[in-house]
Structure formats: structure tokens, C-alpha cells
C-alpha atoms as a PDB file:
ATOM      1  CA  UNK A   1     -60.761  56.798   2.100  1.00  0.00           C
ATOM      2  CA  UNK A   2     -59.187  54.094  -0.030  1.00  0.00           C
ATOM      3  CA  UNK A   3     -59.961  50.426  -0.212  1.00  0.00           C
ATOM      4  CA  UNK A   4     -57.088  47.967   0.307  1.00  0.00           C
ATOM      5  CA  UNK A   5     -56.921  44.094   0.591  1.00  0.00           C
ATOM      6  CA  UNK A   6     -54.162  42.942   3.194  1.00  0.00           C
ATOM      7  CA  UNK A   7     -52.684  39.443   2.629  1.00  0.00           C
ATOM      8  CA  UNK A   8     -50.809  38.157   5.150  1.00  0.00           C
ATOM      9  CA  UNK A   9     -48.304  35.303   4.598  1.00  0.00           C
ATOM     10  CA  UNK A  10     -48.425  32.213   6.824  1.00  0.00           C
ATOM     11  CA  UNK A  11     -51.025  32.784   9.218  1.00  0.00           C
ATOM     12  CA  UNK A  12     -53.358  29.475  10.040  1.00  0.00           C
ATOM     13  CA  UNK A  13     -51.425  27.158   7.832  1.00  0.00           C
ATOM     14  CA  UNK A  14     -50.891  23.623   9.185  1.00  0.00           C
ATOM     15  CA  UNK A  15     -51.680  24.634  12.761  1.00  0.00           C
ATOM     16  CA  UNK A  16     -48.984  27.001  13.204  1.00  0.00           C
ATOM     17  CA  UNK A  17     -50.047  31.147  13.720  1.00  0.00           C
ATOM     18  CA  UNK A  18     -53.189  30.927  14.490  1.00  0.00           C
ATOM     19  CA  UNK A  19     -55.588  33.795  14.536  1.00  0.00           C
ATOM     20  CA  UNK A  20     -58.958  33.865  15.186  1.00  0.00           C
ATOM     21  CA  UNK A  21     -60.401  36.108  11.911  1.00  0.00           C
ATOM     22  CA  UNK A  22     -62.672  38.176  14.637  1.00  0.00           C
ATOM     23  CA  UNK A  23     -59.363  38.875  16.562  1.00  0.00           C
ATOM     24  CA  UNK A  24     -57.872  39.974  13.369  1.00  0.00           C
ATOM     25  CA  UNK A  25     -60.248  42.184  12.267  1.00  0.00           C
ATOM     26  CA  UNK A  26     -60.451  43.846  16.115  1.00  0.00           C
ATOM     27  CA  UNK A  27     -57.173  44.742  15.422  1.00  0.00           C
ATOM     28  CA  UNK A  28     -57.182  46.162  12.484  1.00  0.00           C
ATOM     29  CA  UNK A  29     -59.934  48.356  13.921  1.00  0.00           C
ATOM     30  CA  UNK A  30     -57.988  49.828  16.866  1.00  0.00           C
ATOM     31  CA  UNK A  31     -55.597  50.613  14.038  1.00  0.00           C
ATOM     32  CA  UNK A  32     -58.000  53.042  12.813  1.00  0.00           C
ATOM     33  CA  UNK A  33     -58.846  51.125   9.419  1.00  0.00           C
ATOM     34  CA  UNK A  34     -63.039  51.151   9.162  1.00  0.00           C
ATOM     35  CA  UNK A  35     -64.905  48.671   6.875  1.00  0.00           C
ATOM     36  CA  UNK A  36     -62.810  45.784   8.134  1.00  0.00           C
ATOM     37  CA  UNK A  37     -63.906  42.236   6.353  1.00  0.00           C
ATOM     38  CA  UNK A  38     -62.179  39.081   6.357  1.00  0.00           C
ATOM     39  CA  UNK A  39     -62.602  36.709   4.491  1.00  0.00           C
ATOM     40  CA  UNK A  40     -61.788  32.802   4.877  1.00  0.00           C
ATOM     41  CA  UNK A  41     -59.237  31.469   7.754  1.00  0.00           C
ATOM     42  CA  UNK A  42     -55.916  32.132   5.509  1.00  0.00           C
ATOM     43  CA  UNK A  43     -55.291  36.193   6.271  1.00  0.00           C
ATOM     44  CA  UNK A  44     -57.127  37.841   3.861  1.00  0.00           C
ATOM     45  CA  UNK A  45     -58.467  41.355   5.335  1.00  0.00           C
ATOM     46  CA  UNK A  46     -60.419  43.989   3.406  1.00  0.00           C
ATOM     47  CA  UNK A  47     -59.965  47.655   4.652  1.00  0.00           C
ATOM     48  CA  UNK A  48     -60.402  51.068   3.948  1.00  0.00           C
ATOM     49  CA  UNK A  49     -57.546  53.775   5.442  1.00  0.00           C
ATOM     50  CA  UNK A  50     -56.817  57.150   4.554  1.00  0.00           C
ATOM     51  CA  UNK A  51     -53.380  56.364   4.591  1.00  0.00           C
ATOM     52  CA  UNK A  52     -52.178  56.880   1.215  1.00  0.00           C
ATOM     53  CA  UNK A  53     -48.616  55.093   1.329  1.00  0.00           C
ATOM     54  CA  UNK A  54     -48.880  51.487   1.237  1.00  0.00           C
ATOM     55  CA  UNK A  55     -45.313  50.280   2.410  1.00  0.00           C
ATOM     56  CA  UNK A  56     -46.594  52.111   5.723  1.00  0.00           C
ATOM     57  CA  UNK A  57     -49.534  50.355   5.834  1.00  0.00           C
ATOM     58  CA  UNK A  58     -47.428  46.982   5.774  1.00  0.00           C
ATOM     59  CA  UNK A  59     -45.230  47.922   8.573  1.00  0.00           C
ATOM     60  CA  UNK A  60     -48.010  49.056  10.636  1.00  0.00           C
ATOM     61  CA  UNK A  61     -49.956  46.008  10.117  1.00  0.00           C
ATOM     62  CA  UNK A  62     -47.611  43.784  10.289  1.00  0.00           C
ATOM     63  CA  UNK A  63     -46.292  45.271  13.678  1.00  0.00           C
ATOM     64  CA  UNK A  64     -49.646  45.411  14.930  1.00  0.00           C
ATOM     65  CA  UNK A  65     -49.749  41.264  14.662  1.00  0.00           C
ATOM     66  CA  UNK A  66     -46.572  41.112  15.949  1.00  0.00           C
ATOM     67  CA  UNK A  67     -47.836  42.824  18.841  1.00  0.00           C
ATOM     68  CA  UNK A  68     -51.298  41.137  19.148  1.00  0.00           C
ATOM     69  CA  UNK A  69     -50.314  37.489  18.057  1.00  0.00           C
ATOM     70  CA  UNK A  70     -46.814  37.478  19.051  1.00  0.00           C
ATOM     71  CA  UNK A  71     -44.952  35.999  15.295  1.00  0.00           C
ATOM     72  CA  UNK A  72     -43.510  37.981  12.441  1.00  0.00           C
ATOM     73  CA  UNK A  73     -46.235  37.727   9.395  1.00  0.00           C
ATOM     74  CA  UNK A  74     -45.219  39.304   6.160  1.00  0.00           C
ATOM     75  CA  UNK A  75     -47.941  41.618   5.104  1.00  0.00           C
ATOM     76  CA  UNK A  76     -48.774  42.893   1.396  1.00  0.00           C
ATOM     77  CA  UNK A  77     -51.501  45.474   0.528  1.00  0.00           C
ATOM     78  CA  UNK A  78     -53.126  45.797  -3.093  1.00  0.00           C
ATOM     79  CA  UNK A  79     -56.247  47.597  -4.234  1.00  0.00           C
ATOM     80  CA  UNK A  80     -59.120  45.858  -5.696  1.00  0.00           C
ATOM     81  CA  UNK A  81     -57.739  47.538  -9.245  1.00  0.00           C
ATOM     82  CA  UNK A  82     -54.291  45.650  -8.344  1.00  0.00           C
ATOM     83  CA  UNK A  83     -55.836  42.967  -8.240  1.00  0.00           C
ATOM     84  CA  UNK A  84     -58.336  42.593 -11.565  1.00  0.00           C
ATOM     85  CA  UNK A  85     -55.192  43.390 -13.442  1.00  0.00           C
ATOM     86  CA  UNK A  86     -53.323  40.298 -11.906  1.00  0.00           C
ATOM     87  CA  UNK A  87     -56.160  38.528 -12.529  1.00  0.00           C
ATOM     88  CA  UNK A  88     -57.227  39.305 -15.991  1.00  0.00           C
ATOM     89  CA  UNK A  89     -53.352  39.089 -17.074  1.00  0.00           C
ATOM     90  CA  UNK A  90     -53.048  35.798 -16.086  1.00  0.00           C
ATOM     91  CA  UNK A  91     -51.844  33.148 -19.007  1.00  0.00           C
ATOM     92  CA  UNK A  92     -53.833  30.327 -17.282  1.00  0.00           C
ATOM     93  CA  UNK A  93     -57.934  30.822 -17.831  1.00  0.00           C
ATOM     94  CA  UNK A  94     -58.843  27.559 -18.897  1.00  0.00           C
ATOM     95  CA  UNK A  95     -62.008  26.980 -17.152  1.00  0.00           C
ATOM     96  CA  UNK A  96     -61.250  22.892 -16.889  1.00  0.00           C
ATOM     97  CA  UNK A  97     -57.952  24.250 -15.004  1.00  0.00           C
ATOM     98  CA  UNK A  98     -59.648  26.566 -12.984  1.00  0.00           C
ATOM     99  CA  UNK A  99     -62.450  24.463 -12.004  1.00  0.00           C
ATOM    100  CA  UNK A 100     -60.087  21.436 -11.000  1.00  0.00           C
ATOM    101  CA  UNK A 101     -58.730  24.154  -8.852  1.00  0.00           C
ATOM    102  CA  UNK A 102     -55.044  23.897 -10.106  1.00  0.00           C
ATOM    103  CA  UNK A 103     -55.012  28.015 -10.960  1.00  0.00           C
ATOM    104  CA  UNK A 104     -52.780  30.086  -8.281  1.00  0.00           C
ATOM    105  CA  UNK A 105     -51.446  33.728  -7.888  1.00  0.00           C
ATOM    106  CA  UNK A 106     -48.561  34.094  -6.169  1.00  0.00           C
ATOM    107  CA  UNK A 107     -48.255  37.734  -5.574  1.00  0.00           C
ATOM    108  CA  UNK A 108     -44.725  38.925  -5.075  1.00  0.00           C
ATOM    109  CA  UNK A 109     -44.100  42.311  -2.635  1.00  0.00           C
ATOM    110  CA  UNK A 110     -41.291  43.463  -4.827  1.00  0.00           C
ATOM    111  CA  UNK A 111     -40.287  43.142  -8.157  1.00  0.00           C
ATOM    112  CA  UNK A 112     -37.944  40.200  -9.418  1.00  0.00           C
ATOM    113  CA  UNK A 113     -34.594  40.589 -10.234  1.00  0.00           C
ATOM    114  CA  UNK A 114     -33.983  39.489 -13.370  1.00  0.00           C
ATOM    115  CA  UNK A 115     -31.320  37.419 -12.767  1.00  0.00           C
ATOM    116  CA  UNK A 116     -33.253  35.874 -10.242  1.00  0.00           C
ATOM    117  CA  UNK A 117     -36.110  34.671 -12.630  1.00  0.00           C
ATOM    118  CA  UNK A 118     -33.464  32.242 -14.375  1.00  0.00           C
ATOM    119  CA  UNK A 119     -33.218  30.019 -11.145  1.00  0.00           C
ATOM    120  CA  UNK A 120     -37.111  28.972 -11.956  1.00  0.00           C
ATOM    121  CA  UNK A 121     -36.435  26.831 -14.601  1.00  0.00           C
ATOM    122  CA  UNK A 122     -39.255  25.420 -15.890  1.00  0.00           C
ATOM    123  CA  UNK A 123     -38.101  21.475 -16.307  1.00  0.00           C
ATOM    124  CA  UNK A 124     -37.043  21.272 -12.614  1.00  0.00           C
ATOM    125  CA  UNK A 125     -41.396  21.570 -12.358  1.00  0.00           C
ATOM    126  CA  UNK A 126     -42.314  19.246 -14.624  1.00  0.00           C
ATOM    127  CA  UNK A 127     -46.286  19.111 -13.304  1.00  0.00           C
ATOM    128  CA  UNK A 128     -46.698  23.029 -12.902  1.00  0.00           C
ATOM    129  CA  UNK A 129     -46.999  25.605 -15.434  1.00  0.00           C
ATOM    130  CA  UNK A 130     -45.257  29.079 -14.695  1.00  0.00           C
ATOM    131  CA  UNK A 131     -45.470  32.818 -15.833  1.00  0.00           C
ATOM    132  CA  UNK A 132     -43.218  35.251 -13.583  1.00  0.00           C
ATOM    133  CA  UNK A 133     -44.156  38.840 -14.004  1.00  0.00           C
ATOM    134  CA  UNK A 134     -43.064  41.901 -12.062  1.00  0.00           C
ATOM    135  CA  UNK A 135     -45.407  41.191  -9.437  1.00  0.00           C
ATOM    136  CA  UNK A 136     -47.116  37.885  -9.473  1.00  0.00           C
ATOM    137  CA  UNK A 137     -45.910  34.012 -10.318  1.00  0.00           C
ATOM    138  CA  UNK A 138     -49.091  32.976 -11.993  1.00  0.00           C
ATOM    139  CA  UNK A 139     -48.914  28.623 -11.353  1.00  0.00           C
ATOM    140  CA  UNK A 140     -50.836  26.441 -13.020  1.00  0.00           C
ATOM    141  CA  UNK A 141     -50.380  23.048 -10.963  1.00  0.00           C
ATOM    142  CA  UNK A 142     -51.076  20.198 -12.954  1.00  0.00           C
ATOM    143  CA  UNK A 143     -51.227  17.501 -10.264  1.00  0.00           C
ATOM    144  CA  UNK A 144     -53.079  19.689  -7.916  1.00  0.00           C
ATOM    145  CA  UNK A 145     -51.366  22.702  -5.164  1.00  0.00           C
ATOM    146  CA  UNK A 146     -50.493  19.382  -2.714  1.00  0.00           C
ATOM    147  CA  UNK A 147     -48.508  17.814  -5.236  1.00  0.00           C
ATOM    148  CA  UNK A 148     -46.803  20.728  -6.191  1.00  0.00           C
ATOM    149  CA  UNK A 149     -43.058  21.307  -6.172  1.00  0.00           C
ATOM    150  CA  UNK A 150     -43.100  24.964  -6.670  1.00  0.00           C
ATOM    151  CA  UNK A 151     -43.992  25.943  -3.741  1.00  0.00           C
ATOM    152  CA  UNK A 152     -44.745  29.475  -2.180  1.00  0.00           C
ATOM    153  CA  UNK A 153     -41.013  29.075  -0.086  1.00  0.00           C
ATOM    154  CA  UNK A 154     -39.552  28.023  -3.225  1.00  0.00           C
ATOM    155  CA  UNK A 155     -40.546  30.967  -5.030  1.00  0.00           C
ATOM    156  CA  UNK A 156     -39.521  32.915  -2.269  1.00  0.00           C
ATOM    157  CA  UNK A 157     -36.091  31.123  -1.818  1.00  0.00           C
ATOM    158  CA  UNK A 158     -35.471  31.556  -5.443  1.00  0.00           C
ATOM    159  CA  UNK A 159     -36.789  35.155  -6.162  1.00  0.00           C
ATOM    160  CA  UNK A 160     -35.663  35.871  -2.610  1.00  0.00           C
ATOM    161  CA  UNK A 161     -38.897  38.421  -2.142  1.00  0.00           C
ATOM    162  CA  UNK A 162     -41.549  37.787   0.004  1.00  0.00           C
ATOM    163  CA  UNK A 163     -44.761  36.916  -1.429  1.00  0.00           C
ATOM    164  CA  UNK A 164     -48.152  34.706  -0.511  1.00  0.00           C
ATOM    165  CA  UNK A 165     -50.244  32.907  -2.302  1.00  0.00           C
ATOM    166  CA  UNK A 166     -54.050  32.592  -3.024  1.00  0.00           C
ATOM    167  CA  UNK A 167     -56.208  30.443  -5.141  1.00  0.00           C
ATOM    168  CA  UNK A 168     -58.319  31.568  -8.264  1.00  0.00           C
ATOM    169  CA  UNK A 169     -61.762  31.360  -6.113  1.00  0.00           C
ATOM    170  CA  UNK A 170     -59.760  33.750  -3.285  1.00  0.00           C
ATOM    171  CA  UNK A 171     -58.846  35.835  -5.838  1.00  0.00           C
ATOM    172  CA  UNK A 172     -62.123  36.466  -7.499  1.00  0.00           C
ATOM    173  CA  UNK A 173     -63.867  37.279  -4.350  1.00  0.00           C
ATOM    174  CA  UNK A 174     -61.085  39.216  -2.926  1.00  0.00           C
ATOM    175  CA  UNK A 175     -61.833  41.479  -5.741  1.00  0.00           C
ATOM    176  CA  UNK A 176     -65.672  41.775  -5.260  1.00  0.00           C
ATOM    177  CA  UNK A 177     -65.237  42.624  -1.893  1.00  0.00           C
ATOM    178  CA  UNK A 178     -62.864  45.101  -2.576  1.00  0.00           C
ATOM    179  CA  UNK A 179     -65.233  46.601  -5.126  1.00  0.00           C
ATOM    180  CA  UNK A 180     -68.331  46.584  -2.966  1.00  0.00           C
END
């Protein structure tokens, strides 16, 4: 058995895709995943499979809440490992940033193209500070996520990838509950 953490993109944001976190984690029993935990309203699941192949995984999840909830949410699976390294790789550990809650990972499903990159250019967003890698847009937003122009869509529309986003806090105990 492996340990995975699902993230699923736009589910319980401003009202729309709603899902109760006790519905979610029903279904990703019947799916045959055991150790199910969720944690917080936004789509963040915590699993263990013996499925190996994690694009698999993704489809099967994400058809499962097609099925169950009846919208289209992109899913994307890392392990707890995954995620330390996005986490200790990140550019932006001031703990006055972090604190003031300004500190986002915006983990990317597929690798950039780097052509793509370019289109972020970093004076279009003057009040957020930007490092894309091959698998996460680490954002530092100055002014606070609300105020922020790079947005998860615009990073999408841009890289054209999917990806979601979660906050430093999310991250960190993502991570410990992956690891416990």
C-alpha cells in the first residue's frame, strides 16, 4: 500500500461544487482506497491504494466525482515525499511572509512548456512574487491571495496545464498526514 494526497481543483469555492467532505471520503472508499482522511472543505483527500500508476488514479477519481457529484473536477495525486520536496524548494520561507499568510503552491499536473513560462512576466504582477518550476508556481502575494492578480486560472490560462492551489498551512499538514 502507498500513501497518496488527492487535490482536487475547484470543489467548494465560492458556493459552486459543493461536496460534503464525509460524502467525499465515502466515495473514495467504495473505490477501494482505505485510510481515507480529508482534510479542510477545499478537496484535499489523504489515501492509501495499491495502485501503483498515478495518472490512473486521477482518472478514476476524478470519474468517480463525476459520477457521485455530477461536475468535471481536475484531480492531481502526489506522495507525502512529493510534497516536502515542493515545499522545502520553495524560494519564499520568510516566516513574516508566511505568517501574514501571503505563501502559496500552485502545483502544476504537467510540466511547463518552456515557451509557455515567458507569458508570466513578472511586471504584469507587480504585488506577487513568482518562481515557476517543472511542477509547482511557488507565489508569494504581497497584498494578500484576494488581491492577487495571478491567479490559479491565470496560471492555468497561461501555462495551459491544469493545476490547484493550496496555502503554506495546507501544505504543511498535508504532509504530516501523509506521513502519519
Amino acid at each position: 500500500m502507498k500513501t497518496y494526497v488527492a487535490l482536487l481543483r475547484g470543489i467548494n469555492v465560492g458556493g459552486q461544487n459543493k461536496v460534503k467532505m464525509v460524502t467525499l471520503k465515502e466515495v473514495f472508499a467504495k473505490l477501494g482506497f482505505i485510510d481515507v482522511t480529508t482534510y479542510i472543505q477545499s478537496g484535499n483527500v489523504v489515501f492509501k491504494s495499491k495502485i501503483l500508476e498515478i495518472s490512473s488514479l486521477e482518472k478514476q477519481i476524478e470519474t468517480a466525482i463525476e459520477t457521485n457529484f455530477g461536475f468535471k473536477a481536475s484531480v492531481l495525486i502526489k506522495t507525502e515525499k512529493e510534497l516536502a520536496i515542493i515545499l522545502n524548494e520553495s524560494p519564499f520561507k520568510n516566516p513574516e511572509d508566511i505568517t501574514a499568510k501571503q505563501v502559496y503552491y500552485v502545483l502544476l499536473k504537467e510540466k511547463p512548456a518552456p515557451n509557455l513560462k515567458q507569458a508570466l512576466v513578472p511586471n504584469n504582477y507587480p504585488n506577487e512574487q513568482f518562481l515557476i518550476t517543472a511542477n509547482c508556481v511557488y507565489l508569494n502575494c504581497l497584498k494578500g491571495a484576494g488581491k492577487a492578480k495571478l491567479t490559479n486560472n491565470v496560471i492555468e490560462k497561461k501555462l495551459k496545464i491544469s493545476s490547484t492551489t493550496r496555502n503554506h498551512r495546507t501544505l504543511l499538514k498535508l504532509i504530516e498526514l501523509a506521513s502519519s
